[in-house]
PDB file of N, CA and C in Angstrom:
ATOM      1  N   UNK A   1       0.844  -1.198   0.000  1.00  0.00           N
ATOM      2  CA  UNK A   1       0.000   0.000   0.000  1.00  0.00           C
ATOM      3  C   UNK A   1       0.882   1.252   0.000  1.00  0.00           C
ATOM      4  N   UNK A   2       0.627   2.441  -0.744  1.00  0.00           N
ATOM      5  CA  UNK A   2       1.467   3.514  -0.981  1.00  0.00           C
ATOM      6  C   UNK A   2       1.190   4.489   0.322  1.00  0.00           C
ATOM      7  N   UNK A   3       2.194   5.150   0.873  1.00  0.00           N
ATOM      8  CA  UNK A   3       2.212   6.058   1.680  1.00  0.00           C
ATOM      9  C   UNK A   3       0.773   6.574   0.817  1.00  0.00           C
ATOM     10  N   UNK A   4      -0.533   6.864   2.171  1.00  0.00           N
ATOM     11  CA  UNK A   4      -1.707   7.783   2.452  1.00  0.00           C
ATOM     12  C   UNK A   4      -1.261   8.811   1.716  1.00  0.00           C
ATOM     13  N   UNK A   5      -2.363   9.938   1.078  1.00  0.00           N
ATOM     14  CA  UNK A   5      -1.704  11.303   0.538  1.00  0.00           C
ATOM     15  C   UNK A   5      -2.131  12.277   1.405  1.00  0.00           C
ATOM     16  N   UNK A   6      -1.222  13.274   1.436  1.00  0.00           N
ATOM     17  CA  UNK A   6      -1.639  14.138   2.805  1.00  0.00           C
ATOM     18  C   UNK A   6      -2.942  14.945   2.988  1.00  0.00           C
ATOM     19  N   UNK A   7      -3.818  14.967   1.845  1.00  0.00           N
ATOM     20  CA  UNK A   7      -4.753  15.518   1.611  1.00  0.00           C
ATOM     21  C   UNK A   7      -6.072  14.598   2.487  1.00  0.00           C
ATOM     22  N   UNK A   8      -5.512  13.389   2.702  1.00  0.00           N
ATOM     23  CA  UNK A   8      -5.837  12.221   3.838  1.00  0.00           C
ATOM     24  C   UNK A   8      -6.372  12.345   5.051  1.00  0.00           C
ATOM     25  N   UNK A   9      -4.990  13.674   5.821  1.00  0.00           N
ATOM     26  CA  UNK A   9      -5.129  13.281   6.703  1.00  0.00           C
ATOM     27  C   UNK A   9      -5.540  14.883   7.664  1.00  0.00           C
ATOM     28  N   UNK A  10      -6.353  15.518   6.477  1.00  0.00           N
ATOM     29  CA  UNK A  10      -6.419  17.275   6.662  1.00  0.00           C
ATOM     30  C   UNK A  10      -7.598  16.988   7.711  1.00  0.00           C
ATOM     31  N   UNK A  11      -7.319  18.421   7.998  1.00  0.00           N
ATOM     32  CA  UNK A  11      -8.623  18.212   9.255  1.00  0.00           C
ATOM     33  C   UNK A  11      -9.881  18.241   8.457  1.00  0.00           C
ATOM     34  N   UNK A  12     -10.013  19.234   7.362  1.00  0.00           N
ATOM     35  CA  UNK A  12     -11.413  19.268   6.280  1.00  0.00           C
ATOM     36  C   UNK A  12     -12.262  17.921   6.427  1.00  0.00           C
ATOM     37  N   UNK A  13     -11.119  17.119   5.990  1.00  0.00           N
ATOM     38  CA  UNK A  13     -11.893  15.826   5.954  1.00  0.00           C
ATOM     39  C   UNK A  13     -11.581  14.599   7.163  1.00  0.00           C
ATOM     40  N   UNK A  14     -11.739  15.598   8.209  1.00  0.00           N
ATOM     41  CA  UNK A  14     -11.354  14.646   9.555  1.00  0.00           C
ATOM     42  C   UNK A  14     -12.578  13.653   9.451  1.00  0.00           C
ATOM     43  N   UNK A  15     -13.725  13.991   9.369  1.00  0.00           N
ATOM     44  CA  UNK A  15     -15.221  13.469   9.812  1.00  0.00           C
ATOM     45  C   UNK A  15     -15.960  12.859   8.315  1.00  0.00           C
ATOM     46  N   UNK A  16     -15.067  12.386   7.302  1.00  0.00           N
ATOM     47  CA  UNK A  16     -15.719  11.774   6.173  1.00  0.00           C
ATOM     48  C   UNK A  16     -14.827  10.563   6.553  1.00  0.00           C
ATOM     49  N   UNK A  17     -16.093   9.678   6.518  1.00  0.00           N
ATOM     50  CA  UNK A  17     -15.241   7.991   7.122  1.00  0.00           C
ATOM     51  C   UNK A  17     -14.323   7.586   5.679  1.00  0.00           C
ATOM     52  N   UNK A  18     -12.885   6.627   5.910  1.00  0.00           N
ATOM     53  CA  UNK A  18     -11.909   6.419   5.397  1.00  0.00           C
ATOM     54  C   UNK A  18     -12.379   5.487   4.353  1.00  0.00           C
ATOM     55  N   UNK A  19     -13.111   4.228   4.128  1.00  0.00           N
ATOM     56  CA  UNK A  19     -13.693   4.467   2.438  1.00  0.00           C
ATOM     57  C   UNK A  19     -13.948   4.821   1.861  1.00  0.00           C
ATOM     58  N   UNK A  20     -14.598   6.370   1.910  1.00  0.00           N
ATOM     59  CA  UNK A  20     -15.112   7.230   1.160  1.00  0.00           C
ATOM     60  C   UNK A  20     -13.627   7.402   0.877  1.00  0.00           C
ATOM     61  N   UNK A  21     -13.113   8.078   1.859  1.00  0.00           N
ATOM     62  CA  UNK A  21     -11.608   9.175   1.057  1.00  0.00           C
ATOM     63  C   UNK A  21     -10.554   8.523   0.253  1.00  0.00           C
ATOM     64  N   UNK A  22     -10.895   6.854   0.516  1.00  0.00           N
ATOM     65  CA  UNK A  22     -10.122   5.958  -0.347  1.00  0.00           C
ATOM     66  C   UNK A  22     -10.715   6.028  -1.564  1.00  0.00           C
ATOM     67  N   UNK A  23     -12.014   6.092  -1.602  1.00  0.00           N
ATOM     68  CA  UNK A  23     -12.811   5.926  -2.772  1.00  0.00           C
ATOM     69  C   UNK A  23     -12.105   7.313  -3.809  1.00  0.00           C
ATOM     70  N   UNK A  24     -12.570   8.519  -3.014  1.00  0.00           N
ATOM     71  CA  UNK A  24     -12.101   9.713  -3.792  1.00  0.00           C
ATOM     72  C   UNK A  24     -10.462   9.582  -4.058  1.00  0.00           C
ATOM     73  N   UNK A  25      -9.819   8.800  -3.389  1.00  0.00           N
ATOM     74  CA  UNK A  25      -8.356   9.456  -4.083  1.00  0.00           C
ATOM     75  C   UNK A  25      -8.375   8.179  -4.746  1.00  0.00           C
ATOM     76  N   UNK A  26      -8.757   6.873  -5.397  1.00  0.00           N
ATOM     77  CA  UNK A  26      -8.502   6.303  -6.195  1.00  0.00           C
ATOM     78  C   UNK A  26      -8.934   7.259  -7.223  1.00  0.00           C
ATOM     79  N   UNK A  27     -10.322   8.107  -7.086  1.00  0.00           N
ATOM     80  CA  UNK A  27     -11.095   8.415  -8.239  1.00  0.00           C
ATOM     81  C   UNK A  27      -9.898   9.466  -8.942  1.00  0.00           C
ATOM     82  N   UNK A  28      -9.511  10.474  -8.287  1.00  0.00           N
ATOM     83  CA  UNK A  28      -8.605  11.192  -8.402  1.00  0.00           C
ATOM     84  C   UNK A  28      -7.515  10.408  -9.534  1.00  0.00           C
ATOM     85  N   UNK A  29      -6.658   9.726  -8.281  1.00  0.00           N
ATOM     86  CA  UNK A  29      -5.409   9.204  -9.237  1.00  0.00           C
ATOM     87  C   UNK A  29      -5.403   8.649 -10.245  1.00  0.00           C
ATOM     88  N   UNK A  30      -6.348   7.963 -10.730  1.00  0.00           N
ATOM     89  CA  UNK A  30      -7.074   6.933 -11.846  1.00  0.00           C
ATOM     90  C   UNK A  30      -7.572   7.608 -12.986  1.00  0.00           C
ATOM     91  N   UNK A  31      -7.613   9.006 -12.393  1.00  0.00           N
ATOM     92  CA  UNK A  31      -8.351   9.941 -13.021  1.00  0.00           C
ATOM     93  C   UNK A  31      -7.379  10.815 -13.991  1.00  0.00           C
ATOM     94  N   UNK A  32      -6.089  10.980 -13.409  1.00  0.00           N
ATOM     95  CA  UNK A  32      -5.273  11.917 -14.295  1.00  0.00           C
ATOM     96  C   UNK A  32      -4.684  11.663 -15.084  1.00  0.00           C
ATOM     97  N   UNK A  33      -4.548  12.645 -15.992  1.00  0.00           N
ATOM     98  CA  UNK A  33      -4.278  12.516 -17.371  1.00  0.00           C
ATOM     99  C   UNK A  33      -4.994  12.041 -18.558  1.00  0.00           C
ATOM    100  N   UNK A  34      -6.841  11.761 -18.056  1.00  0.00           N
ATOM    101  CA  UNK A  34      -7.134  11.070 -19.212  1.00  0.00           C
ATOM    102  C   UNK A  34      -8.065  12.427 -19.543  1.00  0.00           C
ATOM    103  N   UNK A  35      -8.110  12.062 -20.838  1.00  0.00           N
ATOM    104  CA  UNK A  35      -9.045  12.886 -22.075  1.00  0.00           C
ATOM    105  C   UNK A  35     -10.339  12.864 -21.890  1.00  0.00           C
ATOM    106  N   UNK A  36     -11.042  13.963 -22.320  1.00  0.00           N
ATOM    107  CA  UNK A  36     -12.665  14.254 -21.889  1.00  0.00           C
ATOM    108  C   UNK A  36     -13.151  12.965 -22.245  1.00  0.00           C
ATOM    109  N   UNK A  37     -13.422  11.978 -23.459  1.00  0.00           N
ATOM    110  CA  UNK A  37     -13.405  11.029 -23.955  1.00  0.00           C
ATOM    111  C   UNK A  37     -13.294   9.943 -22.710  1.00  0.00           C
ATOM    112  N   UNK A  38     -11.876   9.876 -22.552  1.00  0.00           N
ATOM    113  CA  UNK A  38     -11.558   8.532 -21.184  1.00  0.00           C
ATOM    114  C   UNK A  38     -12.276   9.097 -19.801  1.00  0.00           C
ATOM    115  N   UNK A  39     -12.557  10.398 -19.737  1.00  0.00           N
ATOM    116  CA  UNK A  39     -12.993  10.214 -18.793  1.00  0.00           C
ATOM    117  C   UNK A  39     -14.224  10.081 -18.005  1.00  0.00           C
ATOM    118  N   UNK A  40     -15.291  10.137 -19.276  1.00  0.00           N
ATOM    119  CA  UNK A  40     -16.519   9.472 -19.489  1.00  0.00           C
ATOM    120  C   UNK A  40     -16.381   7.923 -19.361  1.00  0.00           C
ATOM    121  N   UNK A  41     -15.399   7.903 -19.924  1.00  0.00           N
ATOM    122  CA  UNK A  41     -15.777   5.753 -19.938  1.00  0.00           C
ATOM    123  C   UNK A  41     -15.036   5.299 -18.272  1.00  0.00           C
ATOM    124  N   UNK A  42     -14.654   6.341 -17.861  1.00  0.00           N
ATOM    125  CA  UNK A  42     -13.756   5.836 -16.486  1.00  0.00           C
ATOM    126  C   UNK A  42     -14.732   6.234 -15.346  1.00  0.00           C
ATOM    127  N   UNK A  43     -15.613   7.121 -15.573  1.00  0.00           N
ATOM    128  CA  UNK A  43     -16.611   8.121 -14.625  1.00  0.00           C
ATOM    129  C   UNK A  43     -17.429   7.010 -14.330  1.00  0.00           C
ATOM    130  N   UNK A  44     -17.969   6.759 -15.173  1.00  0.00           N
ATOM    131  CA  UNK A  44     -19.147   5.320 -15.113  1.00  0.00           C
ATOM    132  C   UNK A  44     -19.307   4.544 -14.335  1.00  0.00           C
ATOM    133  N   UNK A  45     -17.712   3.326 -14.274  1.00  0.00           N
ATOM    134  CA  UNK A  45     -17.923   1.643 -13.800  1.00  0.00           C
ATOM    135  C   UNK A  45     -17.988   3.109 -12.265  1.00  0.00           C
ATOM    136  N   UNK A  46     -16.730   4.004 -11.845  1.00  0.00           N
ATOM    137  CA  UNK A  46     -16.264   4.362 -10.983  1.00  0.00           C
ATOM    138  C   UNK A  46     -17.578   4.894 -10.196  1.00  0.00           C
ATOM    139  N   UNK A  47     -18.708   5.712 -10.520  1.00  0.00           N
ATOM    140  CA  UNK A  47     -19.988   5.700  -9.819  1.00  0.00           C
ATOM    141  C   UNK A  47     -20.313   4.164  -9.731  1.00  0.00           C
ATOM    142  N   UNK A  48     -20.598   3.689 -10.473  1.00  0.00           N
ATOM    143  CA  UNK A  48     -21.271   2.132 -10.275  1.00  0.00           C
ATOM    144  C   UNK A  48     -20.674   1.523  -8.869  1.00  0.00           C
ATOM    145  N   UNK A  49     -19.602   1.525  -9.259  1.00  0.00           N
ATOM    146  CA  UNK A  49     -19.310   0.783  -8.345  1.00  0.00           C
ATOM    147  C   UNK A  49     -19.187   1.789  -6.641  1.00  0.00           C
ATOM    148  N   UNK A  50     -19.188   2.890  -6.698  1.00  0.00           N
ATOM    149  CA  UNK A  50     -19.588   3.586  -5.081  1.00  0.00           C
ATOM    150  C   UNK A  50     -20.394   2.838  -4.953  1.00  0.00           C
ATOM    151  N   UNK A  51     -22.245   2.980  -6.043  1.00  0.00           N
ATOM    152  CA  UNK A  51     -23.060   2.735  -6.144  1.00  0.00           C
ATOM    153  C   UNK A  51     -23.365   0.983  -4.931  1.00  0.00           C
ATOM    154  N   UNK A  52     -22.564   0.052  -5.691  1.00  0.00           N
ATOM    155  CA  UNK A  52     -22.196  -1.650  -5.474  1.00  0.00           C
ATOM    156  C   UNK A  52     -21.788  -1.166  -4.041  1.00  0.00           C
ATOM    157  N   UNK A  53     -20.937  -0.394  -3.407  1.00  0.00           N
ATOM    158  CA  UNK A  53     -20.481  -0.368  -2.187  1.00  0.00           C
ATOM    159  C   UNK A  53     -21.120   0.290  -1.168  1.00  0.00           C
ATOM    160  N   UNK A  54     -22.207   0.894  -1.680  1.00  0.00           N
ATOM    161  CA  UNK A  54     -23.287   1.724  -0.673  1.00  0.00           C
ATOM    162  C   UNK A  54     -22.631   2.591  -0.364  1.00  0.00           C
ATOM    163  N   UNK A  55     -21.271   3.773  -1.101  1.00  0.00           N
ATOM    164  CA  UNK A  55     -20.873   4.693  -0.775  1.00  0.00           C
ATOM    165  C   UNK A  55     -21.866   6.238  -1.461  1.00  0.00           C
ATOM    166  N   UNK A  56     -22.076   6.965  -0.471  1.00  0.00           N
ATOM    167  CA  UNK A  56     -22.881   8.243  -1.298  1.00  0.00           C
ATOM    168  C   UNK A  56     -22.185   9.105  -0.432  1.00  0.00           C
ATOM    169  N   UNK A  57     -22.106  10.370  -0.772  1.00  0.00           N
ATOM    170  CA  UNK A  57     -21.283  11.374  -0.781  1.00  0.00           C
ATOM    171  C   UNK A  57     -22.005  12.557  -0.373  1.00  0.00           C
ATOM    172  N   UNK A  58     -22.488  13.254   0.462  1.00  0.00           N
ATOM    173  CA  UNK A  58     -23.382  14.242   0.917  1.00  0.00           C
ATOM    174  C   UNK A  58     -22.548  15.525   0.185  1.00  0.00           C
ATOM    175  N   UNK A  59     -22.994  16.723  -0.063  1.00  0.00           N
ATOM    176  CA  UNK A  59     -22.838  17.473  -0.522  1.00  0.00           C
ATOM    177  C   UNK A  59     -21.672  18.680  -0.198  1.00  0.00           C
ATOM    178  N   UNK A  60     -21.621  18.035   1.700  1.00  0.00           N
ATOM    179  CA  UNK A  60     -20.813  18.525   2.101  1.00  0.00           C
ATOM    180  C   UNK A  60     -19.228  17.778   2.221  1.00  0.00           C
ATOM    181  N   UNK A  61     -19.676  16.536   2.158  1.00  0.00           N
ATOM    182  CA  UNK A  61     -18.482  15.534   1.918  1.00  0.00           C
ATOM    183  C   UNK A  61     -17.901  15.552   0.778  1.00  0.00           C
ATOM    184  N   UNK A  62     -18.196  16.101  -0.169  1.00  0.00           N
ATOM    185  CA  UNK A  62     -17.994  16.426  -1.197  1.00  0.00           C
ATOM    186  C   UNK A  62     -16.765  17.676  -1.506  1.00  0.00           C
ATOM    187  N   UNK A  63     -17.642  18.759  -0.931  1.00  0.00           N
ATOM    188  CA  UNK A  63     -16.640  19.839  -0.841  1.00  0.00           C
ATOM    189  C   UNK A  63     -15.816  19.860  -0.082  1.00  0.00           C
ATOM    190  N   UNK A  64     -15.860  19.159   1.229  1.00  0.00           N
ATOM    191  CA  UNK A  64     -14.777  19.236   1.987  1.00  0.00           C
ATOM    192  C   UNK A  64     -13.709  18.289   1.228  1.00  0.00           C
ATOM    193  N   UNK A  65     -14.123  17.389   0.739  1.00  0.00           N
ATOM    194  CA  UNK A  65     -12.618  16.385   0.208  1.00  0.00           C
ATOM    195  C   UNK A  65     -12.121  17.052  -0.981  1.00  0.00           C
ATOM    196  N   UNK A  66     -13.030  17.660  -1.564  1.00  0.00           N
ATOM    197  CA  UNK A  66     -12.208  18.498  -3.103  1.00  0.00           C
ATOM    198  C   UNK A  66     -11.874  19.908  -2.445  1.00  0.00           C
ATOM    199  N   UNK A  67     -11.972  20.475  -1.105  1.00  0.00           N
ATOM    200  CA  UNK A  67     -11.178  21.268  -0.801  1.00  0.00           C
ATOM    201  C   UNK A  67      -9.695  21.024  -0.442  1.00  0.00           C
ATOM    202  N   UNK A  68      -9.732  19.556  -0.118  1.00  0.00           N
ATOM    203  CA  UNK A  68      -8.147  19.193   1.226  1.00  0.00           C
ATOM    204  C   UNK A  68      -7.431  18.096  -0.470  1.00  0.00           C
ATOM    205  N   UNK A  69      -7.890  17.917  -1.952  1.00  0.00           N
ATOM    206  CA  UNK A  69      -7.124  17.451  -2.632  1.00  0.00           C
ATOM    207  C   UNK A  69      -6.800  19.006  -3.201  1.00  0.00           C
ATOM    208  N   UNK A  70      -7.379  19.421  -3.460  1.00  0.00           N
ATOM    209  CA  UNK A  70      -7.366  20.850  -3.973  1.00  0.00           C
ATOM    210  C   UNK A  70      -5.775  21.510  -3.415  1.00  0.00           C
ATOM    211  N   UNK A  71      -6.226  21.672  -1.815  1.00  0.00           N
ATOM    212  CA  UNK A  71      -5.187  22.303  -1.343  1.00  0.00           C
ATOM    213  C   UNK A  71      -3.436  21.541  -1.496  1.00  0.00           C
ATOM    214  N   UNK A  72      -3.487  20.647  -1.641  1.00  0.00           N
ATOM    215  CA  UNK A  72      -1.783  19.747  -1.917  1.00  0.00           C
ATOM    216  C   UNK A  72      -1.899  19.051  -3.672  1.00  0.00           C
ATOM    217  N   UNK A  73      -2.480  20.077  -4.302  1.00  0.00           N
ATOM    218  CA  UNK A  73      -2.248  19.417  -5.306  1.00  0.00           C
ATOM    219  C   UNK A  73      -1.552  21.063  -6.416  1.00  0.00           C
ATOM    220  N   UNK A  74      -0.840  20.369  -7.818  1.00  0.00           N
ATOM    221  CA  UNK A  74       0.265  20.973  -8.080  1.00  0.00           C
ATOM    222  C   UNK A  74      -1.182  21.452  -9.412  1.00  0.00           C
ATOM    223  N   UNK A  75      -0.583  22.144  -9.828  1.00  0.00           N
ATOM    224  CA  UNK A  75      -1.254  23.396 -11.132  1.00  0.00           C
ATOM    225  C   UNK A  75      -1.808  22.320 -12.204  1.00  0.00           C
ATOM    226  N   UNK A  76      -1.060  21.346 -12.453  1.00  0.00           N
ATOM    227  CA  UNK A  76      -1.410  20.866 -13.266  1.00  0.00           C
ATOM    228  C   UNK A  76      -2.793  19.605 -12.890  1.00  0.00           C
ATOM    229  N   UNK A  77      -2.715  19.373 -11.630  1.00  0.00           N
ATOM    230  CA  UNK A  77      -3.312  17.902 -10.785  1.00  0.00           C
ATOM    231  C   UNK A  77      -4.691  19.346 -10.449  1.00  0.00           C
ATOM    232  N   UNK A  78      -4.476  20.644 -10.134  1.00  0.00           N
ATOM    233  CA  UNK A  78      -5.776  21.052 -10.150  1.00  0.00           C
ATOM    234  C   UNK A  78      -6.460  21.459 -11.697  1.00  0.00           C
ATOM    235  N   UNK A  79      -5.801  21.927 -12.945  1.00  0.00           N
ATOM    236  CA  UNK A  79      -6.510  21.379 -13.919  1.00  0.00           C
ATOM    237  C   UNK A  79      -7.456  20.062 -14.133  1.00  0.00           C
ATOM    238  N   UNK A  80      -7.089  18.979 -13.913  1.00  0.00           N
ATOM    239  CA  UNK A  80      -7.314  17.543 -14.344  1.00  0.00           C
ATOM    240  C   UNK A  80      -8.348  17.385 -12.805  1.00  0.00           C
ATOM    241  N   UNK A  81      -8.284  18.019 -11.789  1.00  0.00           N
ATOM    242  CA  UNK A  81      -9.683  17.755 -10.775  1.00  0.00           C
ATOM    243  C   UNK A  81     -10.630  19.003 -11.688  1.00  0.00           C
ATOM    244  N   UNK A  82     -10.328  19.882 -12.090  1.00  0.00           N
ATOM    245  CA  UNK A  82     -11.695  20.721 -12.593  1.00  0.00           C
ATOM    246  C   UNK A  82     -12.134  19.966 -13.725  1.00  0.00           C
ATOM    247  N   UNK A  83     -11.550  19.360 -14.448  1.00  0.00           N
ATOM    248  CA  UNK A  83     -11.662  18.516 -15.573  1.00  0.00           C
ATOM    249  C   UNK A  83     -12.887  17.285 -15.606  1.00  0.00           C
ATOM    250  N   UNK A  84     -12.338  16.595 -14.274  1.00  0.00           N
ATOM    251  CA  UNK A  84     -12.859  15.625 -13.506  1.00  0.00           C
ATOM    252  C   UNK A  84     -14.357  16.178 -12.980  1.00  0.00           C
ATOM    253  N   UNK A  85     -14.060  17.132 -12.217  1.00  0.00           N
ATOM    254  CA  UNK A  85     -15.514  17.684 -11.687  1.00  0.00           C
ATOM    255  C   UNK A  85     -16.620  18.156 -12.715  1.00  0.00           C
ATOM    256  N   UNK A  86     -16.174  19.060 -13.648  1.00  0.00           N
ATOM    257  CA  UNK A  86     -17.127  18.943 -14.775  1.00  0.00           C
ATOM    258  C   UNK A  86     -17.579  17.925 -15.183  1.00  0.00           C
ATOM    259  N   UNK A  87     -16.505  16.292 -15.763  1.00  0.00           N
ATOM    260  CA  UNK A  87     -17.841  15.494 -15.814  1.00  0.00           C
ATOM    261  C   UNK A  87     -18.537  14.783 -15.285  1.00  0.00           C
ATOM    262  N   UNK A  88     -18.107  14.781 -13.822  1.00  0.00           N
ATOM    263  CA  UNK A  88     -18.633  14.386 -12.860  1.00  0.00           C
ATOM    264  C   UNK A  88     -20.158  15.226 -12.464  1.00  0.00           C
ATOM    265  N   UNK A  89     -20.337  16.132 -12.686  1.00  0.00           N
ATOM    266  CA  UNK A  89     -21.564  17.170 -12.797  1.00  0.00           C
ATOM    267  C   UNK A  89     -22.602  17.062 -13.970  1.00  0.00           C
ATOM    268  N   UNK A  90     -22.304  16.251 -14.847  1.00  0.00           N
ATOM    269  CA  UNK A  90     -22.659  15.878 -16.462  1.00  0.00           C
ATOM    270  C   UNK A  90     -23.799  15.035 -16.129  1.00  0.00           C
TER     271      UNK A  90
END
């Protein structure tokens, strides 16, 4: 297992239980670098399967975890989360 990312272990997301935040930083890492294209076909199984795991994401769990990846991530890793969030909003 890879060293946790520090965005892990922020206080933002002290109170979102640790499958979820596993869930979001696979979604994340899995997530970069692919094309509007890939990232429709990757968006999909990746809801489905929260879906399969009974993970849902309250609105505030939401913003708090895309605030604390937000904050430790480099210019280019916050391109590719706005990227992500648009089609995640689709």
């Amino acid at each position: 297992m890879d060293a946790e990312p520090a965005w892990m272990s922020d206080s933002l997301v002290k109170d979102i239980p640790r499958k979820k935040l596993e869930f979001l930083g696979q979604m994340f890492a899995e997530g970069q670098g692919k094309s509007q294209k890939e990232m429709m076909a990757f968006m999909m199984p990746m809801m489905k399967k929260a879906k399969q795991e009974n993970l849902t994401f309250t609105p505030q769990e939401m913003s708090a975890a895309i605030a604390a990846i937000k904050k430790y991530s480099s210019t280019d890793e916050l391109k590719q989360i706005d990227k992500i969030l648009a089609k995640a909003k689709q």
